[in-house]
N, C-alpha and C. Protein backbone atom coordinates (compact mmCIF):
# COMPACT_ATOMS: atom_id res chain seq x y z
N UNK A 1 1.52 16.07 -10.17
CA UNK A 1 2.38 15.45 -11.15
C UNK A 1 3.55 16.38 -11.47
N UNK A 2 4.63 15.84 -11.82
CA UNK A 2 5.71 16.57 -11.98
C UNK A 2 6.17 16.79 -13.65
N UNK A 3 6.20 17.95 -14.07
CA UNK A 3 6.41 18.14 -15.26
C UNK A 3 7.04 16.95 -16.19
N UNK A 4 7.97 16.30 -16.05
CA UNK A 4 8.55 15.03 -16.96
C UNK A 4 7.30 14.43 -16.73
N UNK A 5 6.43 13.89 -15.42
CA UNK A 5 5.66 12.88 -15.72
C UNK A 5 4.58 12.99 -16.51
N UNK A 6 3.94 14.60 -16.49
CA UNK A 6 3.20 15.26 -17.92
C UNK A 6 3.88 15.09 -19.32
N UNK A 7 4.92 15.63 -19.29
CA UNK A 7 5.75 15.57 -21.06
C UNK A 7 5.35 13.52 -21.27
N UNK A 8 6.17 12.54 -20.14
CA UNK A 8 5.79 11.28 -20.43
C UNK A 8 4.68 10.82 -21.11
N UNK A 9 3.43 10.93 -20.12
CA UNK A 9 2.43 10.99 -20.68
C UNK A 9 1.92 11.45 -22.07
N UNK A 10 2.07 12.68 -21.82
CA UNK A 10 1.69 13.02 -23.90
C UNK A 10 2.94 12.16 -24.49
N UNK A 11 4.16 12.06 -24.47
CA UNK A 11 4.55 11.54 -25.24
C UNK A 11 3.96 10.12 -25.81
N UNK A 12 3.68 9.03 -24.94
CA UNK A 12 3.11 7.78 -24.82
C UNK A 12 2.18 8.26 -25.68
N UNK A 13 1.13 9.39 -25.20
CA UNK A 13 -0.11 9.11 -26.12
C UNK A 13 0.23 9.31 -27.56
N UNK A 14 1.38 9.94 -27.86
CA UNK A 14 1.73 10.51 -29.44
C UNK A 14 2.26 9.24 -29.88
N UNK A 15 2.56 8.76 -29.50
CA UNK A 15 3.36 7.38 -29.79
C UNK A 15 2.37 6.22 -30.16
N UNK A 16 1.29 6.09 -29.26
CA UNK A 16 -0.38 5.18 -29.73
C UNK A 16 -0.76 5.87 -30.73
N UNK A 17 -1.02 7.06 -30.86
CA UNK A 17 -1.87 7.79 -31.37
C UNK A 17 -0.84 7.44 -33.16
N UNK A 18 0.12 7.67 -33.10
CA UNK A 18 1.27 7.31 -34.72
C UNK A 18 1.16 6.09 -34.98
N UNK A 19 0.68 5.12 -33.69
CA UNK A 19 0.95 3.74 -33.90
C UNK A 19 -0.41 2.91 -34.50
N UNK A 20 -1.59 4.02 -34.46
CA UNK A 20 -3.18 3.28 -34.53
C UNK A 20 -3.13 2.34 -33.14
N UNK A 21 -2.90 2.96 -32.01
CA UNK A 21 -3.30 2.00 -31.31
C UNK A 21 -4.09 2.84 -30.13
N UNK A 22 -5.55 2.49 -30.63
CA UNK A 22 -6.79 3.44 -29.87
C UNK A 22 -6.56 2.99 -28.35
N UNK A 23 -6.40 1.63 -28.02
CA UNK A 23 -6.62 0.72 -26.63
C UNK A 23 -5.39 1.91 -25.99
N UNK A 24 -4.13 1.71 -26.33
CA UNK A 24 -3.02 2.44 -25.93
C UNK A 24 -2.97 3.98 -25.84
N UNK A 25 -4.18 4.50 -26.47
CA UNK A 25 -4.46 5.82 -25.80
C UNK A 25 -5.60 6.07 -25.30
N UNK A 26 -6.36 5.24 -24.99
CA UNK A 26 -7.89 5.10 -24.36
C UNK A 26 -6.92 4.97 -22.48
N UNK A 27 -5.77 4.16 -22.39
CA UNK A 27 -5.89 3.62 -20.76
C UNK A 27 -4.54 4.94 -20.53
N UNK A 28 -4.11 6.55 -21.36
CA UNK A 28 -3.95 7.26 -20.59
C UNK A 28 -4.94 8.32 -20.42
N UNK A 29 -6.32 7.89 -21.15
CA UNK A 29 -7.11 9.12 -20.60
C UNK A 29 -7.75 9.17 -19.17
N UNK A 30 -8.74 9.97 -18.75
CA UNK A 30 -9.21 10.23 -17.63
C UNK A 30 -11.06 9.50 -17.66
N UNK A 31 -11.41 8.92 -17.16
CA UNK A 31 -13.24 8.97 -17.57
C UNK A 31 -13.71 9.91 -17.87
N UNK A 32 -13.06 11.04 -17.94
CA UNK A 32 -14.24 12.07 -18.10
C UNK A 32 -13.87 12.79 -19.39
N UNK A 33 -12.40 12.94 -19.66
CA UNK A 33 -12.05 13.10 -20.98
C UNK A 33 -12.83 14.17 -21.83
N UNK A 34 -12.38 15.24 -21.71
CA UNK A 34 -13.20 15.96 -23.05
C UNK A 34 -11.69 16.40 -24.42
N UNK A 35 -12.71 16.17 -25.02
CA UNK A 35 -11.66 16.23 -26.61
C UNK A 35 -12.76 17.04 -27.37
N UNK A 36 -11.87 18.30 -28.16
CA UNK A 36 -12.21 19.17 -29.01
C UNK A 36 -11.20 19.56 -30.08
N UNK A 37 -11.58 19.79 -31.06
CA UNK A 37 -10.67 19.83 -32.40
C UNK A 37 -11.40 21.32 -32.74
N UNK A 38 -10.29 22.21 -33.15
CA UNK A 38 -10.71 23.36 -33.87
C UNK A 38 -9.51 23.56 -35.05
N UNK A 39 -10.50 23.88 -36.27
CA UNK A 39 -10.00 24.43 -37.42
C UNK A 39 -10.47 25.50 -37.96
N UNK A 40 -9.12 26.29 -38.28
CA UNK A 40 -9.29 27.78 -39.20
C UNK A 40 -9.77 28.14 -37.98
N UNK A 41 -9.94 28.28 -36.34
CA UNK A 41 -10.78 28.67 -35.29
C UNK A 41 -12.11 28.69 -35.15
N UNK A 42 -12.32 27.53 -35.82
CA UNK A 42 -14.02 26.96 -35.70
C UNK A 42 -14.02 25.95 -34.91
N UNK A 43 -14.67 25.68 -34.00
CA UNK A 43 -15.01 24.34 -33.40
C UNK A 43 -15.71 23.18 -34.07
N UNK A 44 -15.11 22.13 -34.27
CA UNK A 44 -15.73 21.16 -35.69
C UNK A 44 -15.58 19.65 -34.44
N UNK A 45 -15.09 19.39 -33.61
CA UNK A 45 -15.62 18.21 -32.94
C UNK A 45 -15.44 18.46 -31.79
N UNK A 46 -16.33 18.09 -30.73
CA UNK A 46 -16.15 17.60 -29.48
C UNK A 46 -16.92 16.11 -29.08
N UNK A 47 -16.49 16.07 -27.92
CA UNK A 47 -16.27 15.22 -27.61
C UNK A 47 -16.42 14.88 -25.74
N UNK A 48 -17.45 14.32 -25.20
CA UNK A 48 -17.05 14.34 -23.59
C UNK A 48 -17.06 12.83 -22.95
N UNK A 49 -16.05 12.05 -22.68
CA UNK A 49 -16.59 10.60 -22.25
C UNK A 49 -15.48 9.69 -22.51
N UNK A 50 -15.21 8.59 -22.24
CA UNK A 50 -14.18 7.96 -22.70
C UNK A 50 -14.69 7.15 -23.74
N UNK A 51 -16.14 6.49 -23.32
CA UNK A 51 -16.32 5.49 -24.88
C UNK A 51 -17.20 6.98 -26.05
N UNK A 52 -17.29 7.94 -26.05
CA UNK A 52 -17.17 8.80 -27.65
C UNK A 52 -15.41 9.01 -27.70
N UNK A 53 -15.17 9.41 -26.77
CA UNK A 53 -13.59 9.32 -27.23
C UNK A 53 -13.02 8.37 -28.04
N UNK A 54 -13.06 7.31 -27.83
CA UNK A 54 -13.11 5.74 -27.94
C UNK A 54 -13.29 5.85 -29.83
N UNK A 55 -14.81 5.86 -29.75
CA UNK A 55 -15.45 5.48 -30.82
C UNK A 55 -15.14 6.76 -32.13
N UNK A 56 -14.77 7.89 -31.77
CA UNK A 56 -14.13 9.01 -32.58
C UNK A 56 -12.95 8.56 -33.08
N UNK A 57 -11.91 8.03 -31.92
CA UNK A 57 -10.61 7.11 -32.19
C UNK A 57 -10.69 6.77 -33.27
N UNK A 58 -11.46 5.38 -32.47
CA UNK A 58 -11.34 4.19 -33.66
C UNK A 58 -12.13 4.37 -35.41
N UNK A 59 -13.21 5.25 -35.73
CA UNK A 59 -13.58 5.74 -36.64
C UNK A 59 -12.35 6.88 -37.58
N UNK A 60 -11.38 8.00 -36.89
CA UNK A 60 -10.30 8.69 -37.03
C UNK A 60 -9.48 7.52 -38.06
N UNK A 61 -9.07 6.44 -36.81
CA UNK A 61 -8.02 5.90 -37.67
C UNK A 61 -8.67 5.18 -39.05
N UNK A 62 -9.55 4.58 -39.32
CA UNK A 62 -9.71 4.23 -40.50
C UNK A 62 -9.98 5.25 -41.68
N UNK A 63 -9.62 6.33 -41.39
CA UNK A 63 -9.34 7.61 -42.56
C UNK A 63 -7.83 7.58 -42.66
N UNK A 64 -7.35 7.20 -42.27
CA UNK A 64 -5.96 7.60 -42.42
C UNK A 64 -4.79 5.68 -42.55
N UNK A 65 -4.29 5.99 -43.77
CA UNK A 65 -3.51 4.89 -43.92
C UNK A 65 -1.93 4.55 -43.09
N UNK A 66 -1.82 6.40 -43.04
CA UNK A 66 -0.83 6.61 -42.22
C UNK A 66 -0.61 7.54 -41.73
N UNK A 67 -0.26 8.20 -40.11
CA UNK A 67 -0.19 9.51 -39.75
C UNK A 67 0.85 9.83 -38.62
N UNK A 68 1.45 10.63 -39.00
CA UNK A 68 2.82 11.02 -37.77
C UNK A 68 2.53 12.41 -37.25
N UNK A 69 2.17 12.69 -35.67
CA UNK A 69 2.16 13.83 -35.07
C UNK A 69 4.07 13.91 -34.63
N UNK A 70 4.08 14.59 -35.00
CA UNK A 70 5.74 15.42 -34.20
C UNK A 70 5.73 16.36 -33.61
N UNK A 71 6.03 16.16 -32.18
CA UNK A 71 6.04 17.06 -30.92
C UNK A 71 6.99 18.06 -31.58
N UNK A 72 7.27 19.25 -31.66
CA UNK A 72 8.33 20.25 -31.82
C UNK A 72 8.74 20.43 -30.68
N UNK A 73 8.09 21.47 -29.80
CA UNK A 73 8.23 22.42 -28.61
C UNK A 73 7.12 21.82 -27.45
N UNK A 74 7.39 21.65 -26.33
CA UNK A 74 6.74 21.69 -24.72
C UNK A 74 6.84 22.44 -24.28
N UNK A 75 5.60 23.27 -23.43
CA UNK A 75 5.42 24.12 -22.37
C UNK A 75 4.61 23.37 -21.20
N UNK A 76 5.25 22.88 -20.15
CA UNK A 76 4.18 22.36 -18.96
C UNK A 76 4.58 23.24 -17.73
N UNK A 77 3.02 23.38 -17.42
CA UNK A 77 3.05 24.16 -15.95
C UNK A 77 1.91 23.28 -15.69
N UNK A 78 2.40 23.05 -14.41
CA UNK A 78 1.67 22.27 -13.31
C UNK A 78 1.15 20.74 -14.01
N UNK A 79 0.02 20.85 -14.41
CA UNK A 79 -1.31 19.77 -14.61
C UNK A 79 -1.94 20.07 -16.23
N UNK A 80 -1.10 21.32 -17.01
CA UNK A 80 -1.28 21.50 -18.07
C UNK A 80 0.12 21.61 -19.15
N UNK A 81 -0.51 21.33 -20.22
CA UNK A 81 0.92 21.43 -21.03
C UNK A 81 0.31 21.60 -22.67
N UNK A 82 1.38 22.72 -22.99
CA UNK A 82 0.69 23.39 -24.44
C UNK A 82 2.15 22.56 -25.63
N UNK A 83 1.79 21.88 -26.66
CA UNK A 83 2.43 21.08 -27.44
C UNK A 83 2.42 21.59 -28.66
N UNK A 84 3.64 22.01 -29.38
CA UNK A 84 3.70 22.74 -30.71
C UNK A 84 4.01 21.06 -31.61
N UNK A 85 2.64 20.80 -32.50
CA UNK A 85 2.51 19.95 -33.16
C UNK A 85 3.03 20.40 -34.95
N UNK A 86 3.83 19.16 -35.28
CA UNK A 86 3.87 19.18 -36.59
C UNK A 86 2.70 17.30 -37.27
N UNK A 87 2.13 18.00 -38.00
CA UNK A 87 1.00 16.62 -38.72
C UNK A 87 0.67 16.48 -39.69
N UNK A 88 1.64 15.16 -40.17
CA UNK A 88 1.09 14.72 -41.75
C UNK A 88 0.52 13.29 -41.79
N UNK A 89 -0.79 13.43 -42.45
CA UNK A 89 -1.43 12.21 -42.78
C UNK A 89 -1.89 11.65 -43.99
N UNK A 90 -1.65 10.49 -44.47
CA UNK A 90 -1.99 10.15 -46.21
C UNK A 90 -3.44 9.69 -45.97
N UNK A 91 -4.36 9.66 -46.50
CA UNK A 91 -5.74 9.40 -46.50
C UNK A 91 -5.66 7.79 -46.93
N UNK A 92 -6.75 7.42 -46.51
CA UNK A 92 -7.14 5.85 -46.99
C UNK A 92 -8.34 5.72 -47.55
N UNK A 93 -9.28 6.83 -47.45
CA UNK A 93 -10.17 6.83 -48.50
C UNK A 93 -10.39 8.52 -48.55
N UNK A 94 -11.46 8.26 -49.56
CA UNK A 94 -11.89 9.30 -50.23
C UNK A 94 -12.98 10.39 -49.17
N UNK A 95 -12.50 11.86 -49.42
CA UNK A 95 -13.27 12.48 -47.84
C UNK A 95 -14.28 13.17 -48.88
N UNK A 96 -15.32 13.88 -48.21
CA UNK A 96 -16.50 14.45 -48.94
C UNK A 96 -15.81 15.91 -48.90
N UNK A 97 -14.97 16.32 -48.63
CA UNK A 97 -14.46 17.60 -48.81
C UNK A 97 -13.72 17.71 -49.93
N UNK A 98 -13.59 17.03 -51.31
CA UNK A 98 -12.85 16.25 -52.06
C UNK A 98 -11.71 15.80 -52.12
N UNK A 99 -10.56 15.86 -50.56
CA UNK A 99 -9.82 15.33 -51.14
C UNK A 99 -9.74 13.68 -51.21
N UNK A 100 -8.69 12.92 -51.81
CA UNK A 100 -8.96 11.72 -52.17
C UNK A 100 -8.31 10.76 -51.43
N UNK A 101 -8.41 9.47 -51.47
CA UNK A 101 -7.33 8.61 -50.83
C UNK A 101 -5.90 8.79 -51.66
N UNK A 102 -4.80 8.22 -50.59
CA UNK A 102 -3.68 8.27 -51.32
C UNK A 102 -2.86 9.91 -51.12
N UNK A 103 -4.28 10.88 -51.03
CA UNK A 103 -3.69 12.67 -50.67
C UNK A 103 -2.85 12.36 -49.30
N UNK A 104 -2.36 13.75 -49.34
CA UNK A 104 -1.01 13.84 -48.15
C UNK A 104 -1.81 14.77 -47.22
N UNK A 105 -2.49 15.44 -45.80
CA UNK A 105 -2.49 16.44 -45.37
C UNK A 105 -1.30 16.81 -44.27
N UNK A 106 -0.75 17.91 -44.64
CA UNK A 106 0.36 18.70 -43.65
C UNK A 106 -0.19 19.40 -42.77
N UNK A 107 -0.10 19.75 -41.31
CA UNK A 107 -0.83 20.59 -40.99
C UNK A 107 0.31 21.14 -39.73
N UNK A 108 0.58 22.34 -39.05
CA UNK A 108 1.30 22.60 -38.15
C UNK A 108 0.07 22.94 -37.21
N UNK A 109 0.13 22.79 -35.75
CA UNK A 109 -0.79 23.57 -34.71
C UNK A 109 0.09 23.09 -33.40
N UNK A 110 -1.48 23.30 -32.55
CA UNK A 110 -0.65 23.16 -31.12
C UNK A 110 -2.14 22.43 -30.52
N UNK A 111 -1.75 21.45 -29.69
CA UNK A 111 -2.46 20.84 -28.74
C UNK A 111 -2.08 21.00 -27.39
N UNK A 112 -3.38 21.26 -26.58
CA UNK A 112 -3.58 21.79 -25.04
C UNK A 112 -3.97 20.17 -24.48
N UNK A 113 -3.42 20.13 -23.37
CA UNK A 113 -3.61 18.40 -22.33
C UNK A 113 -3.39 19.53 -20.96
N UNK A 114 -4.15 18.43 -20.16
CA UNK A 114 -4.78 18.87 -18.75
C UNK A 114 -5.12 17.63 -18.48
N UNK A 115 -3.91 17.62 -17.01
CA UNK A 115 -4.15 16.37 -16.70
C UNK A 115 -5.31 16.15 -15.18
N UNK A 116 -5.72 15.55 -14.85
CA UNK A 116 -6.41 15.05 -14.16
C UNK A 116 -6.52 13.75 -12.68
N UNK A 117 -6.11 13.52 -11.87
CA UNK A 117 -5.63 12.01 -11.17
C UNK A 117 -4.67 10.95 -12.21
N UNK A 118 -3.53 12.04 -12.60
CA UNK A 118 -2.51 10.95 -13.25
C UNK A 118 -3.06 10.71 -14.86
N UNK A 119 -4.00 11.00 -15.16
CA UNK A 119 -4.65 10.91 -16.56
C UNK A 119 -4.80 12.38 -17.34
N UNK A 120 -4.74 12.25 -18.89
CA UNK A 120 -5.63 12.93 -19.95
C UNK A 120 -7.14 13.48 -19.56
N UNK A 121 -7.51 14.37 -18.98
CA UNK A 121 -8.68 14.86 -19.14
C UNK A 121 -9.17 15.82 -20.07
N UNK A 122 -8.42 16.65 -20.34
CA UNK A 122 -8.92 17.28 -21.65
C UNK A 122 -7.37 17.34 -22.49
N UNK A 123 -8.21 17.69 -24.21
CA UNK A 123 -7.08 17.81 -25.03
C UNK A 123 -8.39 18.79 -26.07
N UNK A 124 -7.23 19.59 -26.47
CA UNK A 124 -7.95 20.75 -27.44
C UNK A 124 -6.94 20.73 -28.65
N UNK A 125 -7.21 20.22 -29.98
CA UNK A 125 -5.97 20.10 -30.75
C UNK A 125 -6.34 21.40 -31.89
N UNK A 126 -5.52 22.26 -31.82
CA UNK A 126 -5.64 23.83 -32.88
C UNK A 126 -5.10 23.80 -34.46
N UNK A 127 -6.11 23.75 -35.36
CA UNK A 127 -4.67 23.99 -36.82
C UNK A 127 -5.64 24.82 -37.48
């Protein structure tokens, strides 16, 4: 794959992913798909498969009433590409960590994609 057709790709998926539209980022992943989330540098989800991918999705978006990832900065080499993320999301309900519906979270990080036969196979998102 050629670097634009990597940047394409994540872009599309940032674009489903702002839009709540799980279907529209389920058909650029890979079957095998692994997804991991780390915070403060703890590992707090993974993920290996397209339907847990799937079902993490679609559970994700009903926490959130509204959420915008903003690409800042791209680095792609080859079949990988490191993404300087900006992310704010308003809650839609109430989380057991207390914050509430209606709260704002800001968060800056960076997400890792590795692509695979033209697809998303892994994504590691950092804040």
């Amino acid at each position: 794959m050629t670097n634009e057709e990597v940047k394409g790709i994540i872009e599309n998926y940032v674009q489903a992913y702002n839009s709540f539209d799980v279907e529209g980022i389920v058909k650029l992943l890979h079957t095998d798909i692994v997804f991991r989330n780390y915070s403060n540098g703890e590992l707090d989800t993974e993920t290996k498969g397209i339907e847990a991918f799937r079902e993490l999705a679609e559970k994700s978006a009903k926490i959130f009433s509204s959420r915008r990832q903003t690409i800042l900065a791209f680095i792609v080499m080859d079949d990988k590409a490191e993404v300087q993320i900006d992310y704010e999301g308003t809650l839609a309900i109430d989380l057991p960590n207390g914050l509430k519906a209606g709260d704002t979270l800001q968060l800056k990080g960076k997400s890792l994609f590795m692509m695979k036969e033209g697809k998303v196979s892994l994504i590691e998102d950092y804040s």
